[in-house]
N, C-alpha and C. Protein backbone atom coordinates (compact mmCIF):
# COMPACT_ATOMS: atom_id res chain seq x y z
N UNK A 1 13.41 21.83 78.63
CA UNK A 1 14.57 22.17 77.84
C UNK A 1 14.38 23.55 77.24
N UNK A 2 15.81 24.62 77.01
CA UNK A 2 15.06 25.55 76.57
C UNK A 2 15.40 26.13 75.14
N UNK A 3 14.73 26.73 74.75
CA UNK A 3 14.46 26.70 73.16
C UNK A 3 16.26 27.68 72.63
N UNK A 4 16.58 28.48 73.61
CA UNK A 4 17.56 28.91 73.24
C UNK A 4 18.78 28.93 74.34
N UNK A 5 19.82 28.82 73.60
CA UNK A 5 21.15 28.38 75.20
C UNK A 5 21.63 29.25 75.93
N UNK A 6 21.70 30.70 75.22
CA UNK A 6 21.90 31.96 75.67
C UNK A 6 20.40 33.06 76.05
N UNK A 7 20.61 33.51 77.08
CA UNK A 7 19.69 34.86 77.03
C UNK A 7 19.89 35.88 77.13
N UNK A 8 19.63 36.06 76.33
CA UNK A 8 20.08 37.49 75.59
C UNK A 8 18.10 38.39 75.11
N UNK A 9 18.72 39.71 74.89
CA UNK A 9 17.42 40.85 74.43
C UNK A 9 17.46 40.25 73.18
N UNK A 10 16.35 40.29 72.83
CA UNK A 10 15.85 40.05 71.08
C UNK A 10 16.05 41.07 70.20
N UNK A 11 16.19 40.89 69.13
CA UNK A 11 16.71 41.75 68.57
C UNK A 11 15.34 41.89 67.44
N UNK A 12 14.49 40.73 67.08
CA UNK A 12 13.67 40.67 66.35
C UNK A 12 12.13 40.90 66.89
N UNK A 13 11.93 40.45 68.13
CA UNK A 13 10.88 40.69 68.90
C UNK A 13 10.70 41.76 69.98
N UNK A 14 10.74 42.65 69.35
CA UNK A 14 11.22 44.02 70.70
C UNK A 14 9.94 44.99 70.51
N UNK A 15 9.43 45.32 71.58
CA UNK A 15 8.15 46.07 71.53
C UNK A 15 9.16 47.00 72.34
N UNK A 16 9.92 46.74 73.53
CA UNK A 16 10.93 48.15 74.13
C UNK A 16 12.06 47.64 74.76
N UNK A 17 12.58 47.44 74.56
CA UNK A 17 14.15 47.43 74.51
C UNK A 17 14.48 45.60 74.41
N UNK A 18 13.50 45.04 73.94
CA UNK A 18 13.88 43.50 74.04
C UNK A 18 14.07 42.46 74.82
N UNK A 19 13.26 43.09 76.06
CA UNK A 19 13.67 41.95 77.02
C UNK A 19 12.62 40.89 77.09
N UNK A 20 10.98 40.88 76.73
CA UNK A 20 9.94 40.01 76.87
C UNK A 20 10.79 38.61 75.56
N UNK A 21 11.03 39.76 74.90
CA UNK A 21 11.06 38.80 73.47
C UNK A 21 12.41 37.94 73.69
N UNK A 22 13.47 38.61 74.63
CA UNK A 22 14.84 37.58 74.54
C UNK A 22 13.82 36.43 75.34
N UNK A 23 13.76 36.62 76.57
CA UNK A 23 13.06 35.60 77.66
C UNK A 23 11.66 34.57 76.63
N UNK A 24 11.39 35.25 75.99
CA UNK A 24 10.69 34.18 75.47
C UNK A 24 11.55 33.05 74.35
N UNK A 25 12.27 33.87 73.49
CA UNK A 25 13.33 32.83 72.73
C UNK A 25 14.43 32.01 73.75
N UNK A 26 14.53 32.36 74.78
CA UNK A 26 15.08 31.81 75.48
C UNK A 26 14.58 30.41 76.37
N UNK A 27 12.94 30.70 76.75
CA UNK A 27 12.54 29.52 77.32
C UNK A 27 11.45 29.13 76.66
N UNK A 28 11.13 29.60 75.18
CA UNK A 28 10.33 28.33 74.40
C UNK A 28 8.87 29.10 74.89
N UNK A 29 8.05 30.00 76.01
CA UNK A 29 7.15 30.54 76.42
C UNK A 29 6.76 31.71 74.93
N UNK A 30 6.01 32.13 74.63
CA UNK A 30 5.15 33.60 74.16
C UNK A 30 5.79 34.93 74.58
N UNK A 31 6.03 35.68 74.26
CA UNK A 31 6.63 37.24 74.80
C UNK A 31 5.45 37.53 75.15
N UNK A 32 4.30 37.07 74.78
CA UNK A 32 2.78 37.80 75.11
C UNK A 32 2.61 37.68 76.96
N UNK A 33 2.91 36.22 77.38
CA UNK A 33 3.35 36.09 78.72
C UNK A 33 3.98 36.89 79.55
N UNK A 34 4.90 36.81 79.30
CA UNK A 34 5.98 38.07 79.73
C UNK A 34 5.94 39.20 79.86
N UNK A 35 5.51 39.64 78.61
CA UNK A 35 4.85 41.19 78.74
C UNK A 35 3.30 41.58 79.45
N UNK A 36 3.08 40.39 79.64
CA UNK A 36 1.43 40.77 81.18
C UNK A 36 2.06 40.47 81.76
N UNK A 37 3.01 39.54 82.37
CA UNK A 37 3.64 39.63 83.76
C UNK A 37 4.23 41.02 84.33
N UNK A 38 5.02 41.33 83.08
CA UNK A 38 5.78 42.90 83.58
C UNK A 38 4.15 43.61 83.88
N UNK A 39 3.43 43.98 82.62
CA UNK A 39 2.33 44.96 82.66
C UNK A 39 1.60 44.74 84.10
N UNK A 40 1.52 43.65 84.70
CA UNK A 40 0.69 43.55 85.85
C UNK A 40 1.82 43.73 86.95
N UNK A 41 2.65 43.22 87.13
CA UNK A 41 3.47 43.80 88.11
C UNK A 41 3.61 45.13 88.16
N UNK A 42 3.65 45.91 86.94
CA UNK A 42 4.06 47.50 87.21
C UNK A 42 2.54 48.18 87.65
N UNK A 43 1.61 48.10 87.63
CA UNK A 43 0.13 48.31 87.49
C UNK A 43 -0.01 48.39 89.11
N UNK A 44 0.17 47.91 90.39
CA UNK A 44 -0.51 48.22 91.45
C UNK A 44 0.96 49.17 92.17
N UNK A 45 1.87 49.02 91.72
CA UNK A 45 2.71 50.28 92.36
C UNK A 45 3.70 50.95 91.64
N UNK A 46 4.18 50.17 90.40
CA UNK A 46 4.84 50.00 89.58
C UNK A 46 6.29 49.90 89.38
N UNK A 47 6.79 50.29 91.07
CA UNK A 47 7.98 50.13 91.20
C UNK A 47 8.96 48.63 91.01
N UNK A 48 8.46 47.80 91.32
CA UNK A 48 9.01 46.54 91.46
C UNK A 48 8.98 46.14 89.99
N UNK A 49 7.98 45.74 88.97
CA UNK A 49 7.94 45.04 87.37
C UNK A 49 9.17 46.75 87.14
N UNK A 50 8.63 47.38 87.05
CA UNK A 50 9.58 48.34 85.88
C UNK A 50 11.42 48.13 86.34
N UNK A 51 11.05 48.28 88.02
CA UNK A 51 13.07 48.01 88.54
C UNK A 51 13.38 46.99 87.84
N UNK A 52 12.42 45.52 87.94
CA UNK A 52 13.04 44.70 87.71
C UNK A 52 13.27 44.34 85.93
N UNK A 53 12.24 45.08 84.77
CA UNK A 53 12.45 45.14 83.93
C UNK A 53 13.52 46.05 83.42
N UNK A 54 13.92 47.15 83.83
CA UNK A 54 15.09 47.75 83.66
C UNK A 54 16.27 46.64 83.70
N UNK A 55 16.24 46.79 85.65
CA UNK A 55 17.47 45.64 85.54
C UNK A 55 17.52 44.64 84.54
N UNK A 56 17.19 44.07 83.99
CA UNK A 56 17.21 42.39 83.32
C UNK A 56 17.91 42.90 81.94
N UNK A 57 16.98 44.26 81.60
CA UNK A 57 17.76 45.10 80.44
C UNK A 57 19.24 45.33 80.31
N UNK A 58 19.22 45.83 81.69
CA UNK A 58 21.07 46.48 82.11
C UNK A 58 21.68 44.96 81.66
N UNK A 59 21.16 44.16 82.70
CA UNK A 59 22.42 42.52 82.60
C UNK A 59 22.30 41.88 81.76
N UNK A 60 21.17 41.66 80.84
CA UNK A 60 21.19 41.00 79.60
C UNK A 60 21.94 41.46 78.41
N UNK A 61 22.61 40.33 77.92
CA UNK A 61 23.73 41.12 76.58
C UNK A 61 22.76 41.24 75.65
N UNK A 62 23.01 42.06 74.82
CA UNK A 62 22.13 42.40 73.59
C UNK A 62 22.17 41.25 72.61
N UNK A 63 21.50 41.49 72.27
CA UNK A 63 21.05 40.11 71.08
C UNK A 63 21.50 40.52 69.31
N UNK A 64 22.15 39.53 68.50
CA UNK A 64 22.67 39.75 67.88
C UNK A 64 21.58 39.67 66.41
């Protein structure tokens, strides 16, 4: 079940632009998670974690 009904960027947990921290209020997980997933995905080429952290930025509504 997940901890929040909408996902949305955080507005309270933002180290850069809020997306570890929405995804974590969103499924009940740590932003600490999230943010080594991105950090290790961007780390052996970096294209793929950063595209895909951008994107999620672009489509996620901002958090209120």
């Amino acid at each position: 079940m997940m901890a929040n009904s909408q996902l949305r960027t955080s507005s309270s947990d933002r180290w850069f632009l809020g997306v570890c921290g929405g995804l974590a209020e969103w499924t009940g997980i740590s932003s600490v998670w999230f943010r080594l997933f991105f950090l290790l995905t961007a780390i052996p080429g970096g294209i793929p974690g950063v595209t895909l952290y951008l994107l999620m930025w672009l489509v996620m509504p901002k958090g209120r």
